[in-house]
N, C-alpha and C. Protein backbone atom coordinates (compact mmCIF):
# COMPACT_ATOMS: atom_id res chain seq x y z
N UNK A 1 -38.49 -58.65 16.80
CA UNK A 1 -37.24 -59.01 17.43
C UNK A 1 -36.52 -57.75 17.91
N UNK A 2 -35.77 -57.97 19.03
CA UNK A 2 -35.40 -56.90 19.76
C UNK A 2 -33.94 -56.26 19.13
N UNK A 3 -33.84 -55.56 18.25
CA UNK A 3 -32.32 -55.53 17.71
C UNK A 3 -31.49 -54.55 18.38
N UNK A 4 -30.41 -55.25 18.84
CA UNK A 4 -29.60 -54.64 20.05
C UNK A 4 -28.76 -53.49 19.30
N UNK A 5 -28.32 -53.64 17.56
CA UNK A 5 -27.85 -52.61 16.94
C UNK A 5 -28.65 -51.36 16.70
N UNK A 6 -29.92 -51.32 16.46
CA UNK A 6 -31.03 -50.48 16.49
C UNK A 6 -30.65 -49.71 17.72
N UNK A 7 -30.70 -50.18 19.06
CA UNK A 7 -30.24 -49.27 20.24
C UNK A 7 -28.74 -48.72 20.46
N UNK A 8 -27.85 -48.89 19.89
CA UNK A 8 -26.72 -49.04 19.82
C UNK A 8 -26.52 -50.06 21.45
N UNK A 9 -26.35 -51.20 21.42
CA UNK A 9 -26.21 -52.10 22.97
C UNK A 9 -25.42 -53.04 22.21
N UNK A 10 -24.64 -53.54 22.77
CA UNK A 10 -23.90 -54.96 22.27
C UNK A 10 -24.10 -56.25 23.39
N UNK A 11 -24.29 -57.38 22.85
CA UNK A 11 -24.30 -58.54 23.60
C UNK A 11 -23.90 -58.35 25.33
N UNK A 12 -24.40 -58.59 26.18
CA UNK A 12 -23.92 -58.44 27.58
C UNK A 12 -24.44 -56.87 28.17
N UNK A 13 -24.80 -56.21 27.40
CA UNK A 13 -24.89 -54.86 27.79
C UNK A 13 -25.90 -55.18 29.31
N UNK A 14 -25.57 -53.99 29.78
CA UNK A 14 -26.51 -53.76 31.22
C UNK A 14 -27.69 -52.69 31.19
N UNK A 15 -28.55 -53.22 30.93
CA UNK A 15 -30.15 -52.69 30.90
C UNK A 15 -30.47 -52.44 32.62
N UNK A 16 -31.21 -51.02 33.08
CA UNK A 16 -31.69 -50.75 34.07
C UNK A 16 -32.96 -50.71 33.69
N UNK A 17 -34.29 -51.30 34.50
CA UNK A 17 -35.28 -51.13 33.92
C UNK A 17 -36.04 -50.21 34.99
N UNK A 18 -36.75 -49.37 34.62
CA UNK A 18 -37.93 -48.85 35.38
C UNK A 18 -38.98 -49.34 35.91
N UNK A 19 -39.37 -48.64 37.02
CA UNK A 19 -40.89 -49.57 37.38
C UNK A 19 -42.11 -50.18 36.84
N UNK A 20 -42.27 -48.76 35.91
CA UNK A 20 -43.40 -48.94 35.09
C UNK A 20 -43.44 -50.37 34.03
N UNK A 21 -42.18 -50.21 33.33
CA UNK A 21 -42.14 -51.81 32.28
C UNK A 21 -42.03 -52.86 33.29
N UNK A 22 -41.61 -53.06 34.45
CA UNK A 22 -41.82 -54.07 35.25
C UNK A 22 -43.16 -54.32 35.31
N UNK A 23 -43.90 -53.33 36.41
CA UNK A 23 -45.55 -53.81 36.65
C UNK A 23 -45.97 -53.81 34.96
N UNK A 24 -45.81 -53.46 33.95
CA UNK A 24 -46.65 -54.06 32.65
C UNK A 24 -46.29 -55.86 32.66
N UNK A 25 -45.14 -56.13 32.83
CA UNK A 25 -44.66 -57.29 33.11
C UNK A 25 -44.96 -57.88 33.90
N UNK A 26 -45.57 -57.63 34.94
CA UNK A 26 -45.81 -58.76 36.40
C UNK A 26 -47.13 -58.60 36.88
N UNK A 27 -47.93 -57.57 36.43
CA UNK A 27 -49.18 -57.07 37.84
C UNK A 27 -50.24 -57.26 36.24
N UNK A 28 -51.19 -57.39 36.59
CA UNK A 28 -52.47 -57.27 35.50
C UNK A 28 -52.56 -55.78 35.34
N UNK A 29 -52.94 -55.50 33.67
CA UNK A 29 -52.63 -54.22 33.34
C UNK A 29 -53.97 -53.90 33.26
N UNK A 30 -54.97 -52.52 32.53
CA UNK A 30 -56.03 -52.36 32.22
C UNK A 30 -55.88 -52.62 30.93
N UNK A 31 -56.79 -52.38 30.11
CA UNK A 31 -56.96 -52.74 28.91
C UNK A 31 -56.23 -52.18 27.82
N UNK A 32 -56.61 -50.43 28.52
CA UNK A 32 -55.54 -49.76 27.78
C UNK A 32 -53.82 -49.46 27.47
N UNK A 33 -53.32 -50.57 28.68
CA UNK A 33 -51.99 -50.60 28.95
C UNK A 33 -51.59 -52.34 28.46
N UNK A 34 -53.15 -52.77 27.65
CA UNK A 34 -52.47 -54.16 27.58
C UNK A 34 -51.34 -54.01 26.44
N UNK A 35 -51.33 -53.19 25.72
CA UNK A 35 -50.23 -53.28 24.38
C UNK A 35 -48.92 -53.29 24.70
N UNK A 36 -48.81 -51.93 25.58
CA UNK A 36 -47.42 -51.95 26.40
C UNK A 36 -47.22 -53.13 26.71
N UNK A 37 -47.75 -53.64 28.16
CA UNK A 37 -47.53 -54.66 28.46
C UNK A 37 -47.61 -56.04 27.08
N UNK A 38 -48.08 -56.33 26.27
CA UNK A 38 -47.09 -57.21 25.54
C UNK A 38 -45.74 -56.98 24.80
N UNK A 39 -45.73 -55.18 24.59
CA UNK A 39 -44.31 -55.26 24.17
C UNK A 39 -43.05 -55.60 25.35
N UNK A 40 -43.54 -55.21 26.78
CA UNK A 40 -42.90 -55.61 27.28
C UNK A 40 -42.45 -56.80 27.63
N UNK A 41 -43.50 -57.67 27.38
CA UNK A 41 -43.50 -59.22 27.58
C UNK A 41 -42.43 -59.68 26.39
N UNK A 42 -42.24 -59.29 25.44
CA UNK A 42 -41.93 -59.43 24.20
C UNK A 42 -40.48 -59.20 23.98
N UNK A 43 -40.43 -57.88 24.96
CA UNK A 43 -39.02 -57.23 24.81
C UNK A 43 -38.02 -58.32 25.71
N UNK A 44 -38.62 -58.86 26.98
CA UNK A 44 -38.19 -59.60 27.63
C UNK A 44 -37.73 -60.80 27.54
N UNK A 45 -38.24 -61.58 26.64
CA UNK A 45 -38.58 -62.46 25.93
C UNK A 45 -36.88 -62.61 25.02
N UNK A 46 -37.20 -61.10 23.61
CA UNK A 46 -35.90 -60.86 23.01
C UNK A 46 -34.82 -60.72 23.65
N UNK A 47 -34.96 -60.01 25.30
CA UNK A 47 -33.47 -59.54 25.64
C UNK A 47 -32.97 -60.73 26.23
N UNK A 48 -33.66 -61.81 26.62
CA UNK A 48 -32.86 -62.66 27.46
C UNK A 48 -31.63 -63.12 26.67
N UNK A 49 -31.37 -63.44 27.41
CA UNK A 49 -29.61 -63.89 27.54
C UNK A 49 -28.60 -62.82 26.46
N UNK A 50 -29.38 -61.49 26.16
CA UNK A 50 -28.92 -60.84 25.37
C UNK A 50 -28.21 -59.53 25.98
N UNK A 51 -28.66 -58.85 27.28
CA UNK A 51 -28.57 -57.93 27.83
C UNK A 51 -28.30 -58.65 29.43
N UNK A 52 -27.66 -58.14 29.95
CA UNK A 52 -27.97 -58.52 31.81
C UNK A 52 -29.04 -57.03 32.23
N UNK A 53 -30.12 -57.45 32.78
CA UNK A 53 -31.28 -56.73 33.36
C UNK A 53 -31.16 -56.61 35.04
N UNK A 54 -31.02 -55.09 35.50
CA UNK A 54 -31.17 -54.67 36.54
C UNK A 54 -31.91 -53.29 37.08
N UNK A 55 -32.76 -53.52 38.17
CA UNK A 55 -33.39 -53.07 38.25
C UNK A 55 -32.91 -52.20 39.98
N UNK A 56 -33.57 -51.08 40.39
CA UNK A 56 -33.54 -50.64 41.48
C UNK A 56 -34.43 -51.45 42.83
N UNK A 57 -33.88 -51.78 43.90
CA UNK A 57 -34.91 -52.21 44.79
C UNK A 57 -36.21 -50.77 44.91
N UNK A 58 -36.18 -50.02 45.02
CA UNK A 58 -37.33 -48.84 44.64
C UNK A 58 -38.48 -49.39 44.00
N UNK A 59 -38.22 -50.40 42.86
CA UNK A 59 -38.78 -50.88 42.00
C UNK A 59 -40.17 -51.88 42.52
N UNK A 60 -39.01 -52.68 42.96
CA UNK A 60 -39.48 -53.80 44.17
C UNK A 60 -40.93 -53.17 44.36
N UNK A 61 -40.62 -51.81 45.78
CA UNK A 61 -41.43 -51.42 45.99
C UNK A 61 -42.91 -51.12 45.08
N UNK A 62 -42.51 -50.57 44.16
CA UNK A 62 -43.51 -49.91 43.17
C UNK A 62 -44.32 -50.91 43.07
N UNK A 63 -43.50 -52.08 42.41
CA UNK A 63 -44.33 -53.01 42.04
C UNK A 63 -45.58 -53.60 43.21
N UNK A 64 -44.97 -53.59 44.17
CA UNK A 64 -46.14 -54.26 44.94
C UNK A 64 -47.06 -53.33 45.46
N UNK A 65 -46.73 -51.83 45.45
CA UNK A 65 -47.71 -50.87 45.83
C UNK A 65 -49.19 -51.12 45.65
N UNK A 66 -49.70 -51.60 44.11
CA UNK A 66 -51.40 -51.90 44.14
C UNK A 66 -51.62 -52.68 44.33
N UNK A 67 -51.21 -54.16 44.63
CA UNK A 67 -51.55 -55.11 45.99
C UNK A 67 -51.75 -54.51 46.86
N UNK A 68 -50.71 -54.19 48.06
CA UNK A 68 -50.74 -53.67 49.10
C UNK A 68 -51.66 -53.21 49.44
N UNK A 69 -52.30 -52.19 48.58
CA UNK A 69 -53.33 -50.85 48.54
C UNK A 69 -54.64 -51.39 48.28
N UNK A 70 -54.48 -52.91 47.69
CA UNK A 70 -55.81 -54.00 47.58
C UNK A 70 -55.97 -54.51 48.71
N UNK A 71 -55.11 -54.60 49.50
CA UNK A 71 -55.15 -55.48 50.21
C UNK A 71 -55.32 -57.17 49.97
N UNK A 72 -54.17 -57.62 48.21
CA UNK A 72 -54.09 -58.79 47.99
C UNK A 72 -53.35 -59.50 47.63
N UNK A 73 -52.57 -59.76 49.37
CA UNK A 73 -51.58 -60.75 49.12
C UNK A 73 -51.49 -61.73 47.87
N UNK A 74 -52.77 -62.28 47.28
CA UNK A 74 -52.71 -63.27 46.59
C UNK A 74 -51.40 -62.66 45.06
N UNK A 75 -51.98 -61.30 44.93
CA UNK A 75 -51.12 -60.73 43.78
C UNK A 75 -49.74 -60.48 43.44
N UNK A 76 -49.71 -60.07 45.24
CA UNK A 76 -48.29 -59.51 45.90
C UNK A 76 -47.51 -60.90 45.67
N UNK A 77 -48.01 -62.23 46.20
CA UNK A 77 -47.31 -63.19 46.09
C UNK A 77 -46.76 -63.26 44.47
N UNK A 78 -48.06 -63.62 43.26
CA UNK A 78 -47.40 -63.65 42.57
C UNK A 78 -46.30 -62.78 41.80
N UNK A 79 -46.48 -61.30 41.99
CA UNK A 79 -45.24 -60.33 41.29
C UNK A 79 -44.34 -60.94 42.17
N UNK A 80 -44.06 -61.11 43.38
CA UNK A 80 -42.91 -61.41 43.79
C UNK A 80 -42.17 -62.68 43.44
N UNK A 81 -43.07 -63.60 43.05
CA UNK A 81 -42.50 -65.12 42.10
C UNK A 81 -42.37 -64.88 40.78
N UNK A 82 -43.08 -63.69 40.04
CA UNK A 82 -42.59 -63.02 38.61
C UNK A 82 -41.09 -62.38 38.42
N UNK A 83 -40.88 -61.62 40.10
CA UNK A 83 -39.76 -60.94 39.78
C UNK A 83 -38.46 -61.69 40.10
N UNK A 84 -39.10 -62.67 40.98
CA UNK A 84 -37.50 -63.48 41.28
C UNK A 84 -37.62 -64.57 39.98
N UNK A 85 -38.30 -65.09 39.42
CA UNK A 85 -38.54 -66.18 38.46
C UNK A 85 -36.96 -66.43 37.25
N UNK A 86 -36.08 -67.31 37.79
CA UNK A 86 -35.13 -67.27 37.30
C UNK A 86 -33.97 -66.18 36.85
N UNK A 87 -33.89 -65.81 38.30
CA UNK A 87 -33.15 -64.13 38.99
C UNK A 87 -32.82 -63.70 37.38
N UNK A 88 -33.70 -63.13 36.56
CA UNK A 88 -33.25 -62.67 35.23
C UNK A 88 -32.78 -61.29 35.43
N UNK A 89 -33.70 -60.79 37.06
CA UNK A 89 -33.15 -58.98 37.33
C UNK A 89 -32.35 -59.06 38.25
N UNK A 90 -31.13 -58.24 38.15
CA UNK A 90 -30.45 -58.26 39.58
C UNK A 90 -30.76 -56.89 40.29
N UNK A 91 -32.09 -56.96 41.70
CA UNK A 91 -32.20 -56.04 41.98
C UNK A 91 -31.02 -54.79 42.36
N UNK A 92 -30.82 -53.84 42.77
CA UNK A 92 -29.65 -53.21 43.13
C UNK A 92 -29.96 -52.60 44.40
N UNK A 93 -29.55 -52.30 46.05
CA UNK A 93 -29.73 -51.78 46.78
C UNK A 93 -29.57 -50.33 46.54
N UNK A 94 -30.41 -49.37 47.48
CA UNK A 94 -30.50 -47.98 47.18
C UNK A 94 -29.01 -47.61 48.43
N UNK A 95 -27.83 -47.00 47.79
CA UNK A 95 -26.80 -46.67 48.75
C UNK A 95 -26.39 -45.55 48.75
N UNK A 96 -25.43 -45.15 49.43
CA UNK A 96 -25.06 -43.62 49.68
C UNK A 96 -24.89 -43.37 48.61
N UNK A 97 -24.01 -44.11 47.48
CA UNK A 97 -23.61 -43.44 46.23
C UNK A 97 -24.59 -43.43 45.33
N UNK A 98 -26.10 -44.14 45.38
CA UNK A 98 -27.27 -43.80 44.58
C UNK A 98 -28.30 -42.35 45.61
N UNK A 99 -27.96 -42.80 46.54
CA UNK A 99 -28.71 -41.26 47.27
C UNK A 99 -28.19 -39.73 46.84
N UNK A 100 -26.48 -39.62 47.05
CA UNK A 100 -26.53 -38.45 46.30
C UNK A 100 -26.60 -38.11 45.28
N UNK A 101 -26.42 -39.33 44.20
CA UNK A 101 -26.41 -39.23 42.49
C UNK A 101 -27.74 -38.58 42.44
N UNK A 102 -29.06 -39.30 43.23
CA UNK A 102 -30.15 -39.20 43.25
C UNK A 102 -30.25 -37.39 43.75
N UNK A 103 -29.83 -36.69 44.45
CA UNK A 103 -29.64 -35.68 44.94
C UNK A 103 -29.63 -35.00 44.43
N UNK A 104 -28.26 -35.13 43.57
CA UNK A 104 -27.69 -34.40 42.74
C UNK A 104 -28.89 -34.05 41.05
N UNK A 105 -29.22 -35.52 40.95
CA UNK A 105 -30.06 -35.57 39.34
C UNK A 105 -31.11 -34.50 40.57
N UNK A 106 -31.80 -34.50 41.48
CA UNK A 106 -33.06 -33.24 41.68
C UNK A 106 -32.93 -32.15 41.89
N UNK A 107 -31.15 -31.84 42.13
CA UNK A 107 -30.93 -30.13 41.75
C UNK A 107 -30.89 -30.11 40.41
N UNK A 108 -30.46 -30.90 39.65
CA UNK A 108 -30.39 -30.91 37.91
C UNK A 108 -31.76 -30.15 37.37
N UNK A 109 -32.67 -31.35 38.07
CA UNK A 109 -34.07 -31.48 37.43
C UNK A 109 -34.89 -31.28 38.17
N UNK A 110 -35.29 -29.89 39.02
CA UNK A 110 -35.98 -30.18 39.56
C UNK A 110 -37.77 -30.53 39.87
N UNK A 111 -38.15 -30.46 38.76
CA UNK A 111 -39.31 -31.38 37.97
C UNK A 111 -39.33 -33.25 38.54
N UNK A 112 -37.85 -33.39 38.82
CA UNK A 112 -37.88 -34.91 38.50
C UNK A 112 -38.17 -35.25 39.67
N UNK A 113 -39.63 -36.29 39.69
CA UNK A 113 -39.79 -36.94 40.92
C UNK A 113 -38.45 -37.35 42.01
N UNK A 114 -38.64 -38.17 43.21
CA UNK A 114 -37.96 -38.79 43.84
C UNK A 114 -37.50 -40.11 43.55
N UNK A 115 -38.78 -40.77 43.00
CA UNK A 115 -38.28 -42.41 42.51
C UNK A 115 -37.64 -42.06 41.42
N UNK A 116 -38.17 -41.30 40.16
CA UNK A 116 -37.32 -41.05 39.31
C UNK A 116 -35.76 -41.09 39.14
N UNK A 117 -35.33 -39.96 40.07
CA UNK A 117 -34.20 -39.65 40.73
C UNK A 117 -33.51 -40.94 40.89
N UNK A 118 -33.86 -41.57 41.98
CA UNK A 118 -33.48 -42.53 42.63
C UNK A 118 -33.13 -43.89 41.43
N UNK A 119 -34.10 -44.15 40.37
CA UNK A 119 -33.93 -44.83 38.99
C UNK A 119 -32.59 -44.76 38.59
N UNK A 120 -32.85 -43.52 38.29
CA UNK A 120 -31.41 -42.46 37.14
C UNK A 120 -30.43 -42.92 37.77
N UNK A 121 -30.41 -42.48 39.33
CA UNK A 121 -28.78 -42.54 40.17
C UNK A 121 -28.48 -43.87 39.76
N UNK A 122 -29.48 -44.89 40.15
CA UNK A 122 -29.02 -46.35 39.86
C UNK A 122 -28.34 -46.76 38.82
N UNK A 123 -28.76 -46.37 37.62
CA UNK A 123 -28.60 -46.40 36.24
C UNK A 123 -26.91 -46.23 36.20
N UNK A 124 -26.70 -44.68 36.49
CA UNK A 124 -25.70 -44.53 36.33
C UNK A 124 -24.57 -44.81 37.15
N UNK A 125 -25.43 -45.34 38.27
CA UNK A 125 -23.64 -45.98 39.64
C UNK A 125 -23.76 -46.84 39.33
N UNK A 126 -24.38 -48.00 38.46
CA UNK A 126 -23.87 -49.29 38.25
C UNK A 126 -23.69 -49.48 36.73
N UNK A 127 -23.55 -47.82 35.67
CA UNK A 127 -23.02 -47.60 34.34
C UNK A 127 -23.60 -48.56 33.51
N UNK A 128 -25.06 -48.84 33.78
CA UNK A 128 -25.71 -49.01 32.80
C UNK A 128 -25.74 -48.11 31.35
N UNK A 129 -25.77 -49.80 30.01
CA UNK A 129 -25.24 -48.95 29.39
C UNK A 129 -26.77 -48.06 28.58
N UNK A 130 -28.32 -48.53 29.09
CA UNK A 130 -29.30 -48.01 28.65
C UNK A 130 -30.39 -48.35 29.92
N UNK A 131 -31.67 -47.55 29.92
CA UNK A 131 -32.48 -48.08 30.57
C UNK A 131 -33.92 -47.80 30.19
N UNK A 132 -34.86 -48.41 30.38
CA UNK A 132 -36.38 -48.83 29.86
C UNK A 132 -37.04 -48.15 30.85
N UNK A 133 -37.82 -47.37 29.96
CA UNK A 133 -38.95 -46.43 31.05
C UNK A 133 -39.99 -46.13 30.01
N UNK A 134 -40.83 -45.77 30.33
CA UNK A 134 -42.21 -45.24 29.89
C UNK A 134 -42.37 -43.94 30.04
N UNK A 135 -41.13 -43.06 30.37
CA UNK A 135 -40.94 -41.60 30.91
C UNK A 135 -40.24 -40.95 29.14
N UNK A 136 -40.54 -39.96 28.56
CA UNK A 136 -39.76 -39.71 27.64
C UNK A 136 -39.16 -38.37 28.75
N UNK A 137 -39.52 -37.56 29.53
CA UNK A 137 -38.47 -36.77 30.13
C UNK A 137 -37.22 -37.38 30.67
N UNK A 138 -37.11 -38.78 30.69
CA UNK A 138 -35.78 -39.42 31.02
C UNK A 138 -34.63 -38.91 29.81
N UNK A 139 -35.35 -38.72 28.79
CA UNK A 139 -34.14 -38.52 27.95
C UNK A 139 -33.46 -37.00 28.03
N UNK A 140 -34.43 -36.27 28.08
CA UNK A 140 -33.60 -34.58 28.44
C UNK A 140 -33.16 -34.60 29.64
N UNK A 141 -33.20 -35.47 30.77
CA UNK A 141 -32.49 -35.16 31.85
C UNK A 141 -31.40 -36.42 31.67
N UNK A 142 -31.22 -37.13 31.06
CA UNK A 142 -29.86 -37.76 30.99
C UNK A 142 -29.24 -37.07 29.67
N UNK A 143 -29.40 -36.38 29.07
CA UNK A 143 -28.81 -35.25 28.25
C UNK A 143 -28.27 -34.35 29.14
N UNK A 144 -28.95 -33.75 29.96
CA UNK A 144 -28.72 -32.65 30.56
C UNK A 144 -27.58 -32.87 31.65
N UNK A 145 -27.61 -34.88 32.43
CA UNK A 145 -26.87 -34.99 33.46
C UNK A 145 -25.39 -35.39 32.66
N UNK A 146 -25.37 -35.65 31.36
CA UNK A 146 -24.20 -36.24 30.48
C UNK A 146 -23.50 -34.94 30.36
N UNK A 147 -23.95 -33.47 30.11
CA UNK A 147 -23.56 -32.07 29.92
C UNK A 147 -22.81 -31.80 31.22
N UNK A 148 -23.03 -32.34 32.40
CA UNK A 148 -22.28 -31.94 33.49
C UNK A 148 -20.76 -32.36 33.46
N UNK A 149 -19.80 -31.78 34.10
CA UNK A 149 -18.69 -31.64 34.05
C UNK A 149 -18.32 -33.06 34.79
N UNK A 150 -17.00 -33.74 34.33
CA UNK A 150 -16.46 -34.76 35.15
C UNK A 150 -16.87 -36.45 34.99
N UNK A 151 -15.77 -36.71 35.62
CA UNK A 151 -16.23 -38.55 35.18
C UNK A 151 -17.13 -39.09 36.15
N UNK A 152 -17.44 -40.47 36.45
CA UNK A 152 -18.35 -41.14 37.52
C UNK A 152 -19.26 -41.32 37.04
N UNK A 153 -20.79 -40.53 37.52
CA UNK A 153 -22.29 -40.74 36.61
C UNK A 153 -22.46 -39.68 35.70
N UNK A 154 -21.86 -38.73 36.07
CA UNK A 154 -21.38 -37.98 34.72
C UNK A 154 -21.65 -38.50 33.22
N UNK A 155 -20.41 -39.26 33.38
CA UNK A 155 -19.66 -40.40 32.46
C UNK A 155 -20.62 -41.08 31.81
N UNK A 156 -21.12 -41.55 32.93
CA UNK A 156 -22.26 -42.82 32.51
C UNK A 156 -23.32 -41.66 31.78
N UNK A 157 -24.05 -41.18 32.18
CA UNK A 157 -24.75 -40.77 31.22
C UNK A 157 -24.61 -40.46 29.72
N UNK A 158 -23.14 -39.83 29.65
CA UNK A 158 -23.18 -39.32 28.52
C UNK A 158 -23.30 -40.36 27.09
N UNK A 159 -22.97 -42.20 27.35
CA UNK A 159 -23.12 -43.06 26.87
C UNK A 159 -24.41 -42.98 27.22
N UNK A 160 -25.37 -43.29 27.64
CA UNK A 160 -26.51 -44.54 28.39
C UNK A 160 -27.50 -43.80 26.96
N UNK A 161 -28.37 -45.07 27.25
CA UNK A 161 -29.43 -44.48 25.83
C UNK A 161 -30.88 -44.94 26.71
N UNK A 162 -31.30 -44.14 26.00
CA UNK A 162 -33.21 -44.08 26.83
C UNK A 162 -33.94 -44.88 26.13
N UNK A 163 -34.37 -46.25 26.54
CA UNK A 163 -35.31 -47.00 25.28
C UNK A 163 -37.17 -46.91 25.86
N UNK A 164 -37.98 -46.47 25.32
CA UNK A 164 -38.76 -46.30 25.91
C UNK A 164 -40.08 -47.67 25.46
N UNK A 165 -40.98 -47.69 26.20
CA UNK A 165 -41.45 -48.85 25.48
C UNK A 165 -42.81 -48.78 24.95
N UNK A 166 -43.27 -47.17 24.67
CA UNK A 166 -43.81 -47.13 23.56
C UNK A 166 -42.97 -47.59 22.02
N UNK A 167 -41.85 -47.68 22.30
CA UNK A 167 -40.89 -47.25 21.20
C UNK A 167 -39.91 -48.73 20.49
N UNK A 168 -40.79 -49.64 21.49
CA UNK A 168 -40.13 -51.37 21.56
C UNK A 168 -40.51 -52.19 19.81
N UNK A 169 -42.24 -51.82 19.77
CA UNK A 169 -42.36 -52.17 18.43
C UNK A 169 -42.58 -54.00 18.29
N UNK A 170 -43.24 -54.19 19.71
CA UNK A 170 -43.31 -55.61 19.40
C UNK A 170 -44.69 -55.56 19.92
């Protein structure tokens, strides 16, 4: 069971999720990613109606990237009836105020991919109060972006907590 005190999250909290726990969730995994993928199935399962879940349209993308690259619609169709399947995610559009957050986190970090980036900004312009990744460098760079001076995503970071889903336990 998913215990929301364990993360420090309270009822309603706003979860940003990453790409990666999505496709464990929607796309067929390999064998070696089947575990993840049931904790994620699992975690999903626990958070409903417990957390509101949002995700980056970036995501979107990701997810359908190895269809695409199969060339099989048949798959593409279904992640896309996985991800709308009782709007449980509210995607988020990528906007000026996630582009420079995003900007800003790759002078921070500059290690940190672009989608990465683009994740984080989300996270924090819509003050999520945690978000789900399979990245443990998410956590030293939302340390590092919480250390910056000033309110806004600043702010948000210095709350947000990194749940990773090696780390789910289901």
């Amino acid at each position: 069971m998913f215990d929301l005190d364990e993360w420090e999250l309270s009822r309603g909290s706003l979860l940003l999720i990453d790409s990666a726990p999505l496709i464990y969730l929607v796309d067929s995994v390999s064998a070696r990613d089947a575990d993840r993928a049931e904790a994620v199935r699992g975690f999903f399962e626990a958070a409903s109606g417990a957390l509101r879940l949002a995700a980056s349209t970036l995501a979107w993308t990701e997810c359908l990237a190895g269809p695409f690259k199969a060339a099989d619609p048949a798959s593409a169709d279904r992640i896309r009836t996985a991800l709308t399947e009782g709007s449980r995610i509210a995607f988020e559009p990528v906007d000026i105020a996630i582009a420079e957050e995003a900007a800003r986190l790759g002078a921070l970090a500059p290690a940190l991919g672009f989608a990465d980036a683009i994740h984080l900004a989300t996270a924090a312009t819509i003050s999520a109060a945690a978000v789900l990744t399979n990245d443990e460098a998410w956590r030293r760079i939302v340390a590092a972006a919480g250390r910056e001076p000033g309110n806004g995503p600043a702010q948000a970071y210095r709350s947000m907590r990194v749940l990773l889903v090696d780390e789910l336990g289901f």
